[in-house]
C-alpha atoms as a PDB file:
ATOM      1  CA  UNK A   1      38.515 -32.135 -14.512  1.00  0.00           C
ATOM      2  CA  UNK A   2      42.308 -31.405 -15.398  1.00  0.00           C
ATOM      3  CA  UNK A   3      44.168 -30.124 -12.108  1.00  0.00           C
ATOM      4  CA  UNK A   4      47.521 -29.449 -11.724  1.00  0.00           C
ATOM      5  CA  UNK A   5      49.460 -29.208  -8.744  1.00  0.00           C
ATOM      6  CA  UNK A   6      52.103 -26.382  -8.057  1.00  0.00           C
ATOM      7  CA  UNK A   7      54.237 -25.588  -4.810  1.00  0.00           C
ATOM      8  CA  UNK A   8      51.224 -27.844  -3.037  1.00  0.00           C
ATOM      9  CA  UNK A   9      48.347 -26.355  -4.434  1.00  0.00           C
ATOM     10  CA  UNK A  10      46.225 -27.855  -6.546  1.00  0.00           C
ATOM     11  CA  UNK A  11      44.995 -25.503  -9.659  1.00  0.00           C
ATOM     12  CA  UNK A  12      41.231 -26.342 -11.306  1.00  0.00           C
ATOM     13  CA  UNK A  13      42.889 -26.220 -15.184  1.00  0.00           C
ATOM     14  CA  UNK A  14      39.754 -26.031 -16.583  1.00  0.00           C
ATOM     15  CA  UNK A  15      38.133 -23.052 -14.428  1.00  0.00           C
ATOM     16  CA  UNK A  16      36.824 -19.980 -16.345  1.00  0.00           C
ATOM     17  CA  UNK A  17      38.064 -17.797 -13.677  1.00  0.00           C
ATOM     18  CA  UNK A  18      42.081 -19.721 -13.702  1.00  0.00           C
ATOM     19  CA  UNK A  19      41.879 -19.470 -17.478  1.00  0.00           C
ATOM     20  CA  UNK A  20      40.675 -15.990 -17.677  1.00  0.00           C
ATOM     21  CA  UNK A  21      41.964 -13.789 -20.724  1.00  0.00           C
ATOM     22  CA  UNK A  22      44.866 -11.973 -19.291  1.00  0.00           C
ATOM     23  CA  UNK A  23      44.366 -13.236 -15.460  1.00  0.00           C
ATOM     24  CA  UNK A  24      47.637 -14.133 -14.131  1.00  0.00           C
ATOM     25  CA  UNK A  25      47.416 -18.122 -15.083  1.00  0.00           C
ATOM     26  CA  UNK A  26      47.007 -16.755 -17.975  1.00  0.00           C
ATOM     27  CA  UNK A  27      49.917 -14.259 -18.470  1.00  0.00           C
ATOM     28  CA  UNK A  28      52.557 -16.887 -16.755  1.00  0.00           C
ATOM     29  CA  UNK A  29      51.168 -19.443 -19.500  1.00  0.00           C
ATOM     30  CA  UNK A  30      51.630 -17.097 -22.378  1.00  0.00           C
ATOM     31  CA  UNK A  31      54.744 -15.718 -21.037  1.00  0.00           C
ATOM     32  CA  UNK A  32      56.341 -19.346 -21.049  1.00  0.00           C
ATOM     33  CA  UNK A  33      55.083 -19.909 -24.636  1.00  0.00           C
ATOM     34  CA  UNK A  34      56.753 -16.488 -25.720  1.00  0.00           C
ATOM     35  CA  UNK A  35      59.792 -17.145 -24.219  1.00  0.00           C
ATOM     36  CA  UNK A  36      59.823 -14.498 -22.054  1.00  0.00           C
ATOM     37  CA  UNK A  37      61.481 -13.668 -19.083  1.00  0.00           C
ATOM     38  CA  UNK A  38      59.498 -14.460 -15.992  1.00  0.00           C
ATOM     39  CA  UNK A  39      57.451 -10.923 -14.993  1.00  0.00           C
ATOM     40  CA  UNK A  40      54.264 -11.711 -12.717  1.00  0.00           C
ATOM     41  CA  UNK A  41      51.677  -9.495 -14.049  1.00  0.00           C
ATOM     42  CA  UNK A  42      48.202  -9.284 -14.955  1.00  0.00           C
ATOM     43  CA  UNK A  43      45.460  -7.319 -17.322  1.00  0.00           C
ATOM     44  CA  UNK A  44      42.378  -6.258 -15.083  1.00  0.00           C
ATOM     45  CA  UNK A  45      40.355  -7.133 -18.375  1.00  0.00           C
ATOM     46  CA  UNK A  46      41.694  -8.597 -21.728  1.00  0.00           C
ATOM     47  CA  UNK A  47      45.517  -8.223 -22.408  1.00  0.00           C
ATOM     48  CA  UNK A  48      46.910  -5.565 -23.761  1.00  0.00           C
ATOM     49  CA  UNK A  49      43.063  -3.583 -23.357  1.00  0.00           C
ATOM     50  CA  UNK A  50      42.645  -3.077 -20.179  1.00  0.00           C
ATOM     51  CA  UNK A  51      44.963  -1.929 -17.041  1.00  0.00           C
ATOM     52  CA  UNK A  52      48.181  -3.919 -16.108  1.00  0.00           C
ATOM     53  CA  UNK A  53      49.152  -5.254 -12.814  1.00  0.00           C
ATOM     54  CA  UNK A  54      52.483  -5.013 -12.258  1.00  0.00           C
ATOM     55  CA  UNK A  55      53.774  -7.716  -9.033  1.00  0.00           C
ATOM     56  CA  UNK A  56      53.920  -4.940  -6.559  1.00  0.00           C
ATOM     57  CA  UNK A  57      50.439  -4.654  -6.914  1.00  0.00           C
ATOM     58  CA  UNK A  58      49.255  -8.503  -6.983  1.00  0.00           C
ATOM     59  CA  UNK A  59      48.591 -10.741  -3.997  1.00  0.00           C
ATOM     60  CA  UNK A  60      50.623 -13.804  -2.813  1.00  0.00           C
ATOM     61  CA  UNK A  61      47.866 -16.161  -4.581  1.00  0.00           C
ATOM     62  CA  UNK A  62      48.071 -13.908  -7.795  1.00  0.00           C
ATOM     63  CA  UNK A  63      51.684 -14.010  -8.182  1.00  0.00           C
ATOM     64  CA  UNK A  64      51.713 -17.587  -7.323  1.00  0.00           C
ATOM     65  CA  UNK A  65      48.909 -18.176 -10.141  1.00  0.00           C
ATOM     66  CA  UNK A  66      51.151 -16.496 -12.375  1.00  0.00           C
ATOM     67  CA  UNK A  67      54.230 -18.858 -11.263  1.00  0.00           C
ATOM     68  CA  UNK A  68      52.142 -22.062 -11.098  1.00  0.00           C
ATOM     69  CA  UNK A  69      50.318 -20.763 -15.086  1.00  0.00           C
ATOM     70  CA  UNK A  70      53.797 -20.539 -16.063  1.00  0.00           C
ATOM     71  CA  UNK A  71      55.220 -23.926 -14.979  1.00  0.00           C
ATOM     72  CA  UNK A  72      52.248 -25.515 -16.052  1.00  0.00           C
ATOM     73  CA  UNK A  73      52.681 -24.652 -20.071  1.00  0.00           C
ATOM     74  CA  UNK A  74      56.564 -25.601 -19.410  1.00  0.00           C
ATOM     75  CA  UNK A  75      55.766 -28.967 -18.356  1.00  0.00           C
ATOM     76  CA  UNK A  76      52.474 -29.532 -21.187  1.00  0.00           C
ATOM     77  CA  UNK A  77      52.510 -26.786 -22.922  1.00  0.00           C
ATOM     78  CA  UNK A  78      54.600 -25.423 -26.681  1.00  0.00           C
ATOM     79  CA  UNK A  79      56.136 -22.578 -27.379  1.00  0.00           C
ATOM     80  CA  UNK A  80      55.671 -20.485 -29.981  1.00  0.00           C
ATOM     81  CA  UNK A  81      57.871 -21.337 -33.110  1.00  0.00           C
ATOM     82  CA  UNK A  82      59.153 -17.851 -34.877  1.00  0.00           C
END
């Protein structure tokens, strides 16, 4: 099991439900590889087919998944070469 620790919690890398298509994990990891400004968000389904989440709208332990996906592909992660 791959865990990662952000702001003193410790995130399960290899949970379904972390790595969910367009969860926030998700979004913060794909924002980083994008090179995208940081925007918490989320897709209630898959990204870009389903309903976004804007911050105003996400809990503490969303936005925080978000933070935590994001600093997790800067550390390990690429970035998308264009």
């Amino acid at each position: 099991m791959e865990t990662f620790e952000y702001n003193g919690v410790v995130y399960n890398v290899d949970c379904d439900d972390l790595n969910r298509h367009g969860g926030p994990w998700d979004r913060g990891c794909a924002d980083s590889w994008y090179q995208r400004p940081l925007d918490p968000h989320y897709f209630v389904g898959d990204t870009y087919n389903s309903d976004r989440v804007e911050s105003d709208q996400m809990t503490q332990q969303q936005i925080d998944e978000y933070y935590a996906g994001h600093d997790y592909n800067e550390r390990f992660g690429g970035k998308k070469e264009y």
